[in-house]
PDB file of N, CA and C in Angstrom:
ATOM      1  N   UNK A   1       0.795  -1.177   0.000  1.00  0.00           N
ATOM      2  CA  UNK A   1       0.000   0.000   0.000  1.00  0.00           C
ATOM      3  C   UNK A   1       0.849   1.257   0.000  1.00  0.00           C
ATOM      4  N   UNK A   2       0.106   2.152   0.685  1.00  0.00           N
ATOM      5  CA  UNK A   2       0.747   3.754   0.695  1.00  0.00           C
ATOM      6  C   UNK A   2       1.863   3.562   1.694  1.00  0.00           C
ATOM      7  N   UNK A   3       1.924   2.698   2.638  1.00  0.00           N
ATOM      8  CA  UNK A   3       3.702   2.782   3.308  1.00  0.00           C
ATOM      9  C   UNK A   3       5.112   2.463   2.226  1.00  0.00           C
ATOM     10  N   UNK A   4       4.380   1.922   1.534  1.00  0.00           N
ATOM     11  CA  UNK A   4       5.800   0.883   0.851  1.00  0.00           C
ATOM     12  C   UNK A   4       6.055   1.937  -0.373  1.00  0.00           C
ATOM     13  N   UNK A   5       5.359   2.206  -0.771  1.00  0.00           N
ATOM     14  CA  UNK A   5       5.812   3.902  -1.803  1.00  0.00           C
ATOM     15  C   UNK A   5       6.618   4.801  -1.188  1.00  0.00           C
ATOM     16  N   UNK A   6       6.042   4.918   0.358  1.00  0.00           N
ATOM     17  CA  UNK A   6       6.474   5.757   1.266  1.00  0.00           C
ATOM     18  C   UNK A   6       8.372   5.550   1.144  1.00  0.00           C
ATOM     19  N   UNK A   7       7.975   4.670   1.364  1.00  0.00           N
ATOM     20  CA  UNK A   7       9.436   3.565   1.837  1.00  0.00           C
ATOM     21  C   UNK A   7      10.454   3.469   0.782  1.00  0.00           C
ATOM     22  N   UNK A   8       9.750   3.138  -0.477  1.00  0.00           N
ATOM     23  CA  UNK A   8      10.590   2.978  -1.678  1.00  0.00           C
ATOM     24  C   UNK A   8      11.179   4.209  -1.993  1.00  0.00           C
ATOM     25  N   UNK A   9       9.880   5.604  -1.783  1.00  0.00           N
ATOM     26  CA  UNK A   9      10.392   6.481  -2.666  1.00  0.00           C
ATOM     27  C   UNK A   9      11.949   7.108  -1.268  1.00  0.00           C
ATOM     28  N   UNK A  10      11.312   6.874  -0.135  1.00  0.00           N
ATOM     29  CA  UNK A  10      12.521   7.215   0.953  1.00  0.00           C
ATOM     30  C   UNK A  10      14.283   6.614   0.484  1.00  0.00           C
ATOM     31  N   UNK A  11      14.077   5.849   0.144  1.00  0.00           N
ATOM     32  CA  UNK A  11      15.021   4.523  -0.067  1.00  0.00           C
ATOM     33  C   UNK A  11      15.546   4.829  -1.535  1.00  0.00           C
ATOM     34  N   UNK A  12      14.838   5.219  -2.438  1.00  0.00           N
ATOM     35  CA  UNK A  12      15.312   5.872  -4.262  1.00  0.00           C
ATOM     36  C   UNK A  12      15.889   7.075  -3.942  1.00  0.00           C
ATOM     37  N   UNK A  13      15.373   8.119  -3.123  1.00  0.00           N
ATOM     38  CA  UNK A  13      16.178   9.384  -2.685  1.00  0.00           C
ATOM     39  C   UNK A  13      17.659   8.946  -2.222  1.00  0.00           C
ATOM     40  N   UNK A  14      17.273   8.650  -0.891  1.00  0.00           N
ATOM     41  CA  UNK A  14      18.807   8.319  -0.409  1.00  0.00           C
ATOM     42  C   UNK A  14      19.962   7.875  -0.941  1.00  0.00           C
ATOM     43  N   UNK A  15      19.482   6.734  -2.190  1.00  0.00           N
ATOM     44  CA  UNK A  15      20.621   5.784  -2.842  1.00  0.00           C
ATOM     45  C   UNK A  15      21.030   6.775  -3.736  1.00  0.00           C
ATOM     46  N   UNK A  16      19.550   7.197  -4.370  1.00  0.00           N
ATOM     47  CA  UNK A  16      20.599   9.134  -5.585  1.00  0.00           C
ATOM     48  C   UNK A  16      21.058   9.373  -5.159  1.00  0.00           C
ATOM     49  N   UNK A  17      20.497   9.997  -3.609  1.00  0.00           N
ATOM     50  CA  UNK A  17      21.426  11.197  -2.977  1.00  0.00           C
ATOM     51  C   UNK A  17      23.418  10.387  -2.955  1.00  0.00           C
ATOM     52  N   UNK A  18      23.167   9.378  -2.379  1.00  0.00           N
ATOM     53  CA  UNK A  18      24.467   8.775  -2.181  1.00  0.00           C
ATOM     54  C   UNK A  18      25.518   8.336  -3.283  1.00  0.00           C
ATOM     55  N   UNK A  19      24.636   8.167  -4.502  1.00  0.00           N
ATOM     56  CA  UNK A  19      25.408   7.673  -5.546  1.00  0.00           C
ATOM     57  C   UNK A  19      25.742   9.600  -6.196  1.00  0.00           C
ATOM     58  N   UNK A  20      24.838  10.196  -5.914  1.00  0.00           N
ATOM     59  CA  UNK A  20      25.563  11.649  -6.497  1.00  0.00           C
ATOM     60  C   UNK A  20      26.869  11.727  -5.894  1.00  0.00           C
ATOM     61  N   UNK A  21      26.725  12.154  -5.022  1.00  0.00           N
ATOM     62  CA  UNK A  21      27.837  12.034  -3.775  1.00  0.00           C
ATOM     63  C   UNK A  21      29.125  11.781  -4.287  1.00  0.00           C
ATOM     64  N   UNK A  22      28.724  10.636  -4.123  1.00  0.00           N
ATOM     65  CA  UNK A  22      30.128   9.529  -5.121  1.00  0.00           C
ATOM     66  C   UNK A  22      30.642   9.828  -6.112  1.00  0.00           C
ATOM     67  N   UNK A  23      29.809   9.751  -7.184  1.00  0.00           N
ATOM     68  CA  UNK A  23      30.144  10.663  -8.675  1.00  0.00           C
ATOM     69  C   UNK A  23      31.209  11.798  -7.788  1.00  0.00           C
ATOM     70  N   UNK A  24      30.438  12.302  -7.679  1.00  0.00           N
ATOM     71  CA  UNK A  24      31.032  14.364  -7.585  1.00  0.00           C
ATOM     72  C   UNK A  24      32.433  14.198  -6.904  1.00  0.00           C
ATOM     73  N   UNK A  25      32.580  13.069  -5.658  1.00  0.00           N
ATOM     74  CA  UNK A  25      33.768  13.219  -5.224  1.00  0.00           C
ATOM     75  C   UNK A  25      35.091  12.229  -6.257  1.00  0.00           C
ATOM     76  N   UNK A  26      34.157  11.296  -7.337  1.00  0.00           N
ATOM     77  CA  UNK A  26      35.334  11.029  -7.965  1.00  0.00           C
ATOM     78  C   UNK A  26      35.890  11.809  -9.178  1.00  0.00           C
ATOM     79  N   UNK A  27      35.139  12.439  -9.604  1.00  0.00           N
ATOM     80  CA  UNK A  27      34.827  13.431 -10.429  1.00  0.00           C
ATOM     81  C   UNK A  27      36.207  14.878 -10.127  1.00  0.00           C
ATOM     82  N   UNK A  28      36.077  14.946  -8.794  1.00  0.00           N
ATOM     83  CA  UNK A  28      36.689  16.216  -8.036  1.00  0.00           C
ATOM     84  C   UNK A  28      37.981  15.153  -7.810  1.00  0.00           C
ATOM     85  N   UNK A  29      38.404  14.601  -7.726  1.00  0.00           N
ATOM     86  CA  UNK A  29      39.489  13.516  -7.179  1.00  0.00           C
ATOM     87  C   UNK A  29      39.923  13.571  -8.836  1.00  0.00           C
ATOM     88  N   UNK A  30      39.319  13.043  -9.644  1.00  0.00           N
ATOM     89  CA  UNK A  30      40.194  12.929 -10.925  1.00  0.00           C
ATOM     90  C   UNK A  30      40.744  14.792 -11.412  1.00  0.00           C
ATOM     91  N   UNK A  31      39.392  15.375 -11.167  1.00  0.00           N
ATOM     92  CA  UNK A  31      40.245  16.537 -11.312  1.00  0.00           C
ATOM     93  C   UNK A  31      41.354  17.259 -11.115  1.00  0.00           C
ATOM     94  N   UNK A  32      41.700  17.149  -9.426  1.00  0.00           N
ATOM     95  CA  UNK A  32      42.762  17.608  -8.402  1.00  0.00           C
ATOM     96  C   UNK A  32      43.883  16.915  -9.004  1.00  0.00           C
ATOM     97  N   UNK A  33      43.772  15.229  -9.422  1.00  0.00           N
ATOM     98  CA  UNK A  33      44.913  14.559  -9.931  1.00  0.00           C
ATOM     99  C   UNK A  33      45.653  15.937 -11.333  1.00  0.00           C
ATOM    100  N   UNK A  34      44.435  16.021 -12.555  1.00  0.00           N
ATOM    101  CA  UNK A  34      44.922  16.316 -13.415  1.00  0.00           C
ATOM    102  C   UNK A  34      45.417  17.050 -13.357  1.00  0.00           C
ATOM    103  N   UNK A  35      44.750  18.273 -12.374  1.00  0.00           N
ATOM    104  CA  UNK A  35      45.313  19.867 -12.224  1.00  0.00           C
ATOM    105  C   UNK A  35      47.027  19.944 -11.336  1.00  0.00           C
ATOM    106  N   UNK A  36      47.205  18.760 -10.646  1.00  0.00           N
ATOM    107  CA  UNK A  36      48.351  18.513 -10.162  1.00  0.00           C
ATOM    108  C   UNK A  36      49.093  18.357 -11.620  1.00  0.00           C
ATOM    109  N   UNK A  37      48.938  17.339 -12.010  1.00  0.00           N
ATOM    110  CA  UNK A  37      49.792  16.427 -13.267  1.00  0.00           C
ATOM    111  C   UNK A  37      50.257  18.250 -14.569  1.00  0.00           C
ATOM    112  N   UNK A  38      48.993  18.824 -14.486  1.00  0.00           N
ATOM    113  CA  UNK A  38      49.677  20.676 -14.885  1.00  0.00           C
ATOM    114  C   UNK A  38      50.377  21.242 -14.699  1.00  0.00           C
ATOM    115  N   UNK A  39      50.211  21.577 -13.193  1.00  0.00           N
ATOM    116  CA  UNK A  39      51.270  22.328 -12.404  1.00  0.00           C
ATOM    117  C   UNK A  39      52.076  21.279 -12.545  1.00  0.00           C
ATOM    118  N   UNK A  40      52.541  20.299 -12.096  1.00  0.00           N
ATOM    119  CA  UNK A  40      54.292  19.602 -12.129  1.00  0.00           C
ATOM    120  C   UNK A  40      54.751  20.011 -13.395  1.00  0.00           C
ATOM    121  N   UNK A  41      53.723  19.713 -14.856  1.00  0.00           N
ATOM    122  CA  UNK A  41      54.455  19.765 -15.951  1.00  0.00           C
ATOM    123  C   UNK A  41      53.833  20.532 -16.966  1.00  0.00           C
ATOM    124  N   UNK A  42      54.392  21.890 -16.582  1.00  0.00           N
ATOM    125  CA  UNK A  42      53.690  23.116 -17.888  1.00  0.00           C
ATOM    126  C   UNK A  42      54.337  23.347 -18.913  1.00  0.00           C
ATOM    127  N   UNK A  43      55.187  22.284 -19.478  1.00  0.00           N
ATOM    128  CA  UNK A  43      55.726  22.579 -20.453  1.00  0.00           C
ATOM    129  C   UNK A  43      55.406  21.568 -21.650  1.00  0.00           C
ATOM    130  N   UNK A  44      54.516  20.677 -21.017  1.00  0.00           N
ATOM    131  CA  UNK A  44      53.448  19.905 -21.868  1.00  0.00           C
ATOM    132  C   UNK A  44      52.107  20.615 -22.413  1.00  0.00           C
ATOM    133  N   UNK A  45      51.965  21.477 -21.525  1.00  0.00           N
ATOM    134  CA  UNK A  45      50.700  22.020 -22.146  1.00  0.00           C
ATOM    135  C   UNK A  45      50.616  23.287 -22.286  1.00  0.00           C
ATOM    136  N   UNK A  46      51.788  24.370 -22.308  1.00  0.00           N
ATOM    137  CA  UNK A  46      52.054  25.349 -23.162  1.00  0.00           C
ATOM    138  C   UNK A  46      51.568  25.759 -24.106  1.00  0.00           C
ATOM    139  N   UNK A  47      50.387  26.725 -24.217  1.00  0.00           N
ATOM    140  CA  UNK A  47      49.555  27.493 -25.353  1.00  0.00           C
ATOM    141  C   UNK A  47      50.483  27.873 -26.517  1.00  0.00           C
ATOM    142  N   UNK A  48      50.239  28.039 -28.023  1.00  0.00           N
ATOM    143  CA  UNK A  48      51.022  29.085 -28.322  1.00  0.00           C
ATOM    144  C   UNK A  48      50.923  30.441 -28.023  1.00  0.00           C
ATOM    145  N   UNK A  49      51.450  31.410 -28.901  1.00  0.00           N
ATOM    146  CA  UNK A  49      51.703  32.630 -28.380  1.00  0.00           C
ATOM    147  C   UNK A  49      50.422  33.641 -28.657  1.00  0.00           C
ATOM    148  N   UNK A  50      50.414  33.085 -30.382  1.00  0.00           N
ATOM    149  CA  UNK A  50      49.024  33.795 -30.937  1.00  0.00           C
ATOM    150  C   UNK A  50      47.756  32.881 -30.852  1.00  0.00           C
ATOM    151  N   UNK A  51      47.148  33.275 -30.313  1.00  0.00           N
ATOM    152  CA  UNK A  51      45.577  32.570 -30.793  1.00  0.00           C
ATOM    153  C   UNK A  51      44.953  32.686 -32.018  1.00  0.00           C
ATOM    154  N   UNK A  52      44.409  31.294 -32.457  1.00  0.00           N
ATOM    155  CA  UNK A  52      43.503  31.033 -34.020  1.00  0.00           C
ATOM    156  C   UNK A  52      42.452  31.153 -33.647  1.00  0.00           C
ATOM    157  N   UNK A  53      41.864  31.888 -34.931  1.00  0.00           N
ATOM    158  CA  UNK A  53      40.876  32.274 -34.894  1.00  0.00           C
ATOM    159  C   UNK A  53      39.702  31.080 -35.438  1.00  0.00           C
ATOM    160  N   UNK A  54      38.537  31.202 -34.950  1.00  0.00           N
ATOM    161  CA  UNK A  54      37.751  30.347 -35.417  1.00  0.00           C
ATOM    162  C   UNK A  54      37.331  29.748 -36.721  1.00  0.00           C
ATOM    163  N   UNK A  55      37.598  30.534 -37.697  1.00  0.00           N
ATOM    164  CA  UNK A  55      37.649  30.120 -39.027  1.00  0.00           C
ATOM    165  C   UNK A  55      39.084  29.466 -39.323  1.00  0.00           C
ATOM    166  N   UNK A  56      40.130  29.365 -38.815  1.00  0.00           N
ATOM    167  CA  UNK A  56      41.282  28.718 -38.782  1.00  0.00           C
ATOM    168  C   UNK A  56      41.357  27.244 -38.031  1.00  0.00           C
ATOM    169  N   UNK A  57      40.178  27.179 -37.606  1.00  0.00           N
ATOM    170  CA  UNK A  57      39.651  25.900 -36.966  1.00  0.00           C
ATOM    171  C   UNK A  57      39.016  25.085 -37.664  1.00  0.00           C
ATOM    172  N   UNK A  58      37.694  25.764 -38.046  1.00  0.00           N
ATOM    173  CA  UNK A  58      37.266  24.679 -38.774  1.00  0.00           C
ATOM    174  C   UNK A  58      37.409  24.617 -39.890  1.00  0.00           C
ATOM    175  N   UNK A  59      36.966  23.468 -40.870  1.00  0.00           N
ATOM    176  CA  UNK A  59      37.410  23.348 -42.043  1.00  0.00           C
ATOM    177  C   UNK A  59      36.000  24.154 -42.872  1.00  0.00           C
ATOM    178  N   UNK A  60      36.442  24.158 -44.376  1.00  0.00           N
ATOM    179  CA  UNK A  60      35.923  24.994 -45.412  1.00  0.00           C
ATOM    180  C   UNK A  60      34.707  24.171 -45.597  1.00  0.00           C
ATOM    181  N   UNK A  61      33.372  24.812 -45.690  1.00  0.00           N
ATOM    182  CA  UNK A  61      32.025  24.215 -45.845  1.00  0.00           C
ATOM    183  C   UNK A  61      31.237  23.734 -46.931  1.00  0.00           C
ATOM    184  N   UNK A  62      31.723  22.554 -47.929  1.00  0.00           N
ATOM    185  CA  UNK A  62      31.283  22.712 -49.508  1.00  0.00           C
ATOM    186  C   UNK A  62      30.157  21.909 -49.641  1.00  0.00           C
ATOM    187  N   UNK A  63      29.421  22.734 -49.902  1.00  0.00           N
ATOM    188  CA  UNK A  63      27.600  21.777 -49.842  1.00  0.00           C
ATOM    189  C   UNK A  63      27.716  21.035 -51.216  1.00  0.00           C
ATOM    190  N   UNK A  64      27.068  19.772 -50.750  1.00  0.00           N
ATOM    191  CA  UNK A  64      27.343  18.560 -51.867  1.00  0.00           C
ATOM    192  C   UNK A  64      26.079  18.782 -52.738  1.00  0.00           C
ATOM    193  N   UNK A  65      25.204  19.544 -53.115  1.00  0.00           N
ATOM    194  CA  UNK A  65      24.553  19.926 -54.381  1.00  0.00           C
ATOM    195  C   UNK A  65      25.520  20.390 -55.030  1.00  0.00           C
TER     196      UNK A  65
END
């Protein structure tokens, strides 16, 4: 009856709530790794000097009619 909805829907919250949780902190854990693995080594991921512009990105648009 109306307890066990009660119950289920109590019980579907909590396990989201807990499995969000989880996500977000592995999520934030892989992050902290990468942003470390940056800082040690910025000479891997060194921008160039000038920035391209968006039409230097993508390629030329030739409609096939």
């Amino acid at each position: 009856g109306l307890h066990r909805q009660v119950l289920f829907t109590t019980l579907g919250c909590f396990i989201g709530y807990q499995l969000v949780k989880r996500t977000e902190y592995v999520h934030a854990k892989v992050d902290r790794e990468m942003f470390e693995y940056i800082r040690h080594h910025p000479a891997d991921f060194h921008s160039g000097t000038e920035k391209k512009r968006i039409g230097q990105l993508l390629e030329d648009f030739h409609p096939v009619r």
